[in-house]
Protein backbone atom coordinates (compact mmCIF):
# COMPACT_ATOMS: atom_id res chain seq x y z
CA UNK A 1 263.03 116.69 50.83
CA UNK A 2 262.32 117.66 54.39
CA UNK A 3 262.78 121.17 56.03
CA UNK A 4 266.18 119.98 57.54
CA UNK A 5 267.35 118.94 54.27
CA UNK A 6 266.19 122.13 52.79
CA UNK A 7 267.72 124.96 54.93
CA UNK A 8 270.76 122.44 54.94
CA UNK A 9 270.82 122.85 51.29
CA UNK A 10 270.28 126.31 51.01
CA UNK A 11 273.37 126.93 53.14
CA UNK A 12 275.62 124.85 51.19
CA UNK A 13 274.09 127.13 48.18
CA UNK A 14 274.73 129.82 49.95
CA UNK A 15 278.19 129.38 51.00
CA UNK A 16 279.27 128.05 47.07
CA UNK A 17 277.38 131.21 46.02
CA UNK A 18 280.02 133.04 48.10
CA UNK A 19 282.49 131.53 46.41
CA UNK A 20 281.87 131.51 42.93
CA UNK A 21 279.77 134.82 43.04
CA UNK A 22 280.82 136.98 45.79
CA UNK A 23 279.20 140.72 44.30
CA UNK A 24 275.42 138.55 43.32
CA UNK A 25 272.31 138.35 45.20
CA UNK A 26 272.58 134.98 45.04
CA UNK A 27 274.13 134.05 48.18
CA UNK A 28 271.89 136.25 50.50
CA UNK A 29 268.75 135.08 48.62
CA UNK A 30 269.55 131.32 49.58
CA UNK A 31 270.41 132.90 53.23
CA UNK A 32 267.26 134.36 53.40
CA UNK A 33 265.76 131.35 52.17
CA UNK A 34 267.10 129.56 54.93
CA UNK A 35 266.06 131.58 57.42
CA UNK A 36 262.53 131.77 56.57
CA UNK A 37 262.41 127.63 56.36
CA UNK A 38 263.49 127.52 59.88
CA UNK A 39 261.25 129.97 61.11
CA UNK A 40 258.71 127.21 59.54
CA UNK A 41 260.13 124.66 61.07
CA UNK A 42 260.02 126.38 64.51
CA UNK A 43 256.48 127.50 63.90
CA UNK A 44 255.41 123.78 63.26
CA UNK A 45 257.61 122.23 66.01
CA UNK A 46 255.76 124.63 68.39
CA UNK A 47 252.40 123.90 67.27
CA UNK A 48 252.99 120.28 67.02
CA UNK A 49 253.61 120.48 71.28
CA UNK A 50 250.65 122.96 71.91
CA UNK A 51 247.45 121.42 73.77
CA UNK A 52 244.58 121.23 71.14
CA UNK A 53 241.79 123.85 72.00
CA UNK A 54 239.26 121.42 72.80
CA UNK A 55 241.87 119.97 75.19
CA UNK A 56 242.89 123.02 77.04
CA UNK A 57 239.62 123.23 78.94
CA UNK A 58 239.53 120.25 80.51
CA UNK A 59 243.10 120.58 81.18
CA UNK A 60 242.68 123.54 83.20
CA UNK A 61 239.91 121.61 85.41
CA UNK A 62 242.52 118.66 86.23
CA UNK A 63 244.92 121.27 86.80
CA UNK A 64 242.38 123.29 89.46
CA UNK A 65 241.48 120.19 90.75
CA UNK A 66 244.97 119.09 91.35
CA UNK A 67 246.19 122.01 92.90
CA UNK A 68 243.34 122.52 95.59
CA UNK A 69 244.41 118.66 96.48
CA UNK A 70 248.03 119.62 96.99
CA UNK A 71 246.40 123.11 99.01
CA UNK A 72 244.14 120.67 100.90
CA UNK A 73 247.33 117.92 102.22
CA UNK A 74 249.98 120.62 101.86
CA UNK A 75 249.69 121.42 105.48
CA UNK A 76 249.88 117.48 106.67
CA UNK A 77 253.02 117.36 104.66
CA UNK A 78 254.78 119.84 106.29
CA UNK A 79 253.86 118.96 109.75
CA UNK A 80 255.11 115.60 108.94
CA UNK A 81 258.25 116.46 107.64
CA UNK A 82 259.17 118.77 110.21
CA UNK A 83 258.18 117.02 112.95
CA UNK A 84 260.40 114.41 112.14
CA UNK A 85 263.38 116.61 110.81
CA UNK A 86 265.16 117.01 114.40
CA UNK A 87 265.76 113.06 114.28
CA UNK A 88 266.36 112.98 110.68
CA UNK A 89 269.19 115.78 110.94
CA UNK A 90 270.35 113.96 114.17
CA UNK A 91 271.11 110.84 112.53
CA UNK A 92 272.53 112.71 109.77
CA UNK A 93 275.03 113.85 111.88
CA UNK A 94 275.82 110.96 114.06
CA UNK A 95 276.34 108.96 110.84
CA UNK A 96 279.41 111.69 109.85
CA UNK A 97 280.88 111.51 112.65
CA UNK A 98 280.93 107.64 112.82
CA UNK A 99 282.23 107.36 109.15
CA UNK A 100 284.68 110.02 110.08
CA UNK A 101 285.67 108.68 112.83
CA UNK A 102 285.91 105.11 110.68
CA UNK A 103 288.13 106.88 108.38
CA UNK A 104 290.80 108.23 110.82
C-alpha cells in the first residue's frame, strides 16, 4: 500500500466512522492518522528534491561562477539592447500604423 493509498483509506475510515459511530474516537483517530501520513509524504517529497550535501558545494561554485559571468557581460547587454531600442520601437510603430491603416 503506498502513502496515497493510505491517507486515502484512512479518510474513507474516517468518514464511515462518522457514520456508523458518530460519539467514538474512532473517526478522529483515522483523521489524525491521515494527517500525520501526509506530513510524511510531504517530508519525503521535499527531501527527495533537496541537493545532496556533497552536491551543494560545488553547486554554489557554478553558481558564483555563473553569476560573476552574467556581472562581467551584463553591461555589453544593455548597451546593446538599448542602443538599438530607438529603431526597434520605431519599427514597432510604423508596423501599427501600416496594419491599421490595412485594416481601415
Amino acid at each position: 500500500m503506498s502513502l496515497e493509498e493510505a491517507i486515502k483509506h484512512c479518510n474513507e475510515v474516517a468518514d464511515s466512522y462518522n457514520d456508523t459511530c458518530p460519539d467514538c474516537d474512532c473517526a478522529s483517530d483515522h483523521r489524525q492518522l491521515a494527517s500525520w501520513l501526509q506530513e510524511l509524504k510531504e517530508r519525503r517529497e521535499m527531501e527527495s528534491r533537496q541537493i545532496p550535501q556533497d552536491m551543494t558545494e560545488e553547486a554554489c561554485e557554478a553558481l558564483v561562477k555563473l553569476t560573476e559571468k552574467i556581472i562581467e557581460i551584463l553591461p555589453d547587454i544593455v548597451s546593446s539592447v538599448t542602443a538599438n531600442m530607438p529603431e526597434a520601437i520605431e519599427q514597432y510603430i510604423e508596423s501599427k500604423m501600416n496594419n491599421e491603416k490595412k485594416v481601415k
